[in-house]
Protein backbone atom coordinates (compact mmCIF):
# COMPACT_ATOMS: atom_id res chain seq x y z
CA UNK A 1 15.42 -4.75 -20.35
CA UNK A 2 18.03 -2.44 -18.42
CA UNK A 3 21.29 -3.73 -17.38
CA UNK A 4 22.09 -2.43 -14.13
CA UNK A 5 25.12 -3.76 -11.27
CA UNK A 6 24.00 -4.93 -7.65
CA UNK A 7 27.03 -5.53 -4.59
CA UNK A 8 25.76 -7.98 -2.11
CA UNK A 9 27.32 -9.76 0.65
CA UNK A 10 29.38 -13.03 0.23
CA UNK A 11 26.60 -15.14 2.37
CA UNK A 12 23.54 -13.47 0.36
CA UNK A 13 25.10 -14.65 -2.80
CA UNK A 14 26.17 -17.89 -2.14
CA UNK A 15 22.76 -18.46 -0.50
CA UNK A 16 21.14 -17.12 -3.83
CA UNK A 17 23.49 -19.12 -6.18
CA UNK A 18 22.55 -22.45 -4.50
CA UNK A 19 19.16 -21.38 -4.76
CA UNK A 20 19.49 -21.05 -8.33
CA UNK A 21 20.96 -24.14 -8.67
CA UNK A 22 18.23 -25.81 -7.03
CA UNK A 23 15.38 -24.11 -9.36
CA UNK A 24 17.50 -24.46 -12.20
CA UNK A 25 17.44 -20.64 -12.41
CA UNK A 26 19.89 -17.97 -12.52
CA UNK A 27 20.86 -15.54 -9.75
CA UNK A 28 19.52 -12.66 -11.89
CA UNK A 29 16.29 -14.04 -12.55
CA UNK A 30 16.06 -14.76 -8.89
CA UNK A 31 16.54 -11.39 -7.91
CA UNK A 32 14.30 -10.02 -10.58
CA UNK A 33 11.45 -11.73 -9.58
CA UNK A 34 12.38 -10.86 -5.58
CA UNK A 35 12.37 -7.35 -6.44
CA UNK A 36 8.86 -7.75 -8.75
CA UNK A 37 7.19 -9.31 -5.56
CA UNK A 38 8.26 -6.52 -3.54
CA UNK A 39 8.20 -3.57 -5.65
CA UNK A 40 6.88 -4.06 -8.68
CA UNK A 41 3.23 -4.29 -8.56
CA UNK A 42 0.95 -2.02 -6.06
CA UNK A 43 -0.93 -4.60 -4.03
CA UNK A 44 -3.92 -2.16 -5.17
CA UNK A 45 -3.22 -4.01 -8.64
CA UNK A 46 -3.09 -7.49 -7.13
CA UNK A 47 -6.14 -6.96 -5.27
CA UNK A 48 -8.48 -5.74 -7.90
CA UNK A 49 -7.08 -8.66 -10.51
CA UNK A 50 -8.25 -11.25 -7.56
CA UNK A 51 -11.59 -9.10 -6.73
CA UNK A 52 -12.19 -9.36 -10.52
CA UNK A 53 -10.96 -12.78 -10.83
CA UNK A 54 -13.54 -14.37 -8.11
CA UNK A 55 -16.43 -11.99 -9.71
CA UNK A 56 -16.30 -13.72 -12.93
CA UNK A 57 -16.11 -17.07 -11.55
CA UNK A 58 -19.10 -19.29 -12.64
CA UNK A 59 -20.70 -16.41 -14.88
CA UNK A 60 -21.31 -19.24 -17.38
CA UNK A 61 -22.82 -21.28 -15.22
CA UNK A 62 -26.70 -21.35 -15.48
CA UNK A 63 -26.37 -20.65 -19.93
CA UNK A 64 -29.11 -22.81 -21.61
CA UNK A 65 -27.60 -21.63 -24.82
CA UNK A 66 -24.63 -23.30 -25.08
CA UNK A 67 -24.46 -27.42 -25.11
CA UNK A 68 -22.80 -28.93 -22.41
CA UNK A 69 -18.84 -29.70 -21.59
CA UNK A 70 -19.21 -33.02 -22.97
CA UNK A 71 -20.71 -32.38 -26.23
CA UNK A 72 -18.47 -29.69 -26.74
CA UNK A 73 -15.81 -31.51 -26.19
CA UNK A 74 -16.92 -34.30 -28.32
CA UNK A 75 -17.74 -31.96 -31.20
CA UNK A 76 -14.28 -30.50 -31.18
CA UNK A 77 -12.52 -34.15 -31.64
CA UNK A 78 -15.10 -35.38 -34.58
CA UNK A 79 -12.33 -36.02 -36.99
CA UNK A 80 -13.11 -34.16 -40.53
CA UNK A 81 -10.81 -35.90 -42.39
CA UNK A 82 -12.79 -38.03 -44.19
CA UNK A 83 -15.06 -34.92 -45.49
CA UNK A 84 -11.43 -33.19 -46.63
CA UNK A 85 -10.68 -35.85 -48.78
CA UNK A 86 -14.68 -36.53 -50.04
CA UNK A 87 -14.97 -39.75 -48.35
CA UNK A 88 -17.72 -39.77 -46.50
C-alpha cells in the first residue's frame, strides 16, 4: 500500500468523518473504497464477473451422481469419534 496526501474542503471532511463514525470506519478507508468504485475496476471487469457469475448458476443442478443436500449434509456431521478411539 502507497501512502499518498489528499486536501479536501472543511464540509467534505466533516461530512466523511461522521460518516466514518457511523460505519465504524475510518476516513481513509472511506475514501479508498470511493475511489475503488469509481476508478478502480473497468466496468468491462464487473460485467464479465456477473455474466460469468449467472452462467454458472444451477450447473449442478440436474447431477444424478452426487447424493442429495441432505445426505450430504448428514454425512459430514456423523461424528467419528467413537471409531478414533476403537469404540465402536
Amino acid at each position: 500500500m502507497k501512502r499518498t496526501q489528499l486536501y479536501i474542503d472543511e464540509g467534505l471532511f466533516h461530512r466523511l468523518s461522521a460518516l466514518s463514525r457511523e460505519r465504524r470506519t475510518t476516513v481513509s478507508d472511506l475514501v479508498r473504497r470511493a475511489i475503488e468504485e469509481v476508478y478502480g475496476r473497468k466496468k468491462n471487469d464487473k460485467d464479465q464477473f456477473l455474466k460469468a457469475l449467472k452462467a454458472s448458476a444451477g450447473i449442478w443442478k440436474n447431477r444424478s451422481d452426487l447424493p442429495s443436500t441432505e445426505e450430504y449434509v448428514r454425512s459430514m456431521r456423523k461424528s467419528s469419534r467413537w471409531k478414533r478411539f476403537g469404540l465402536e
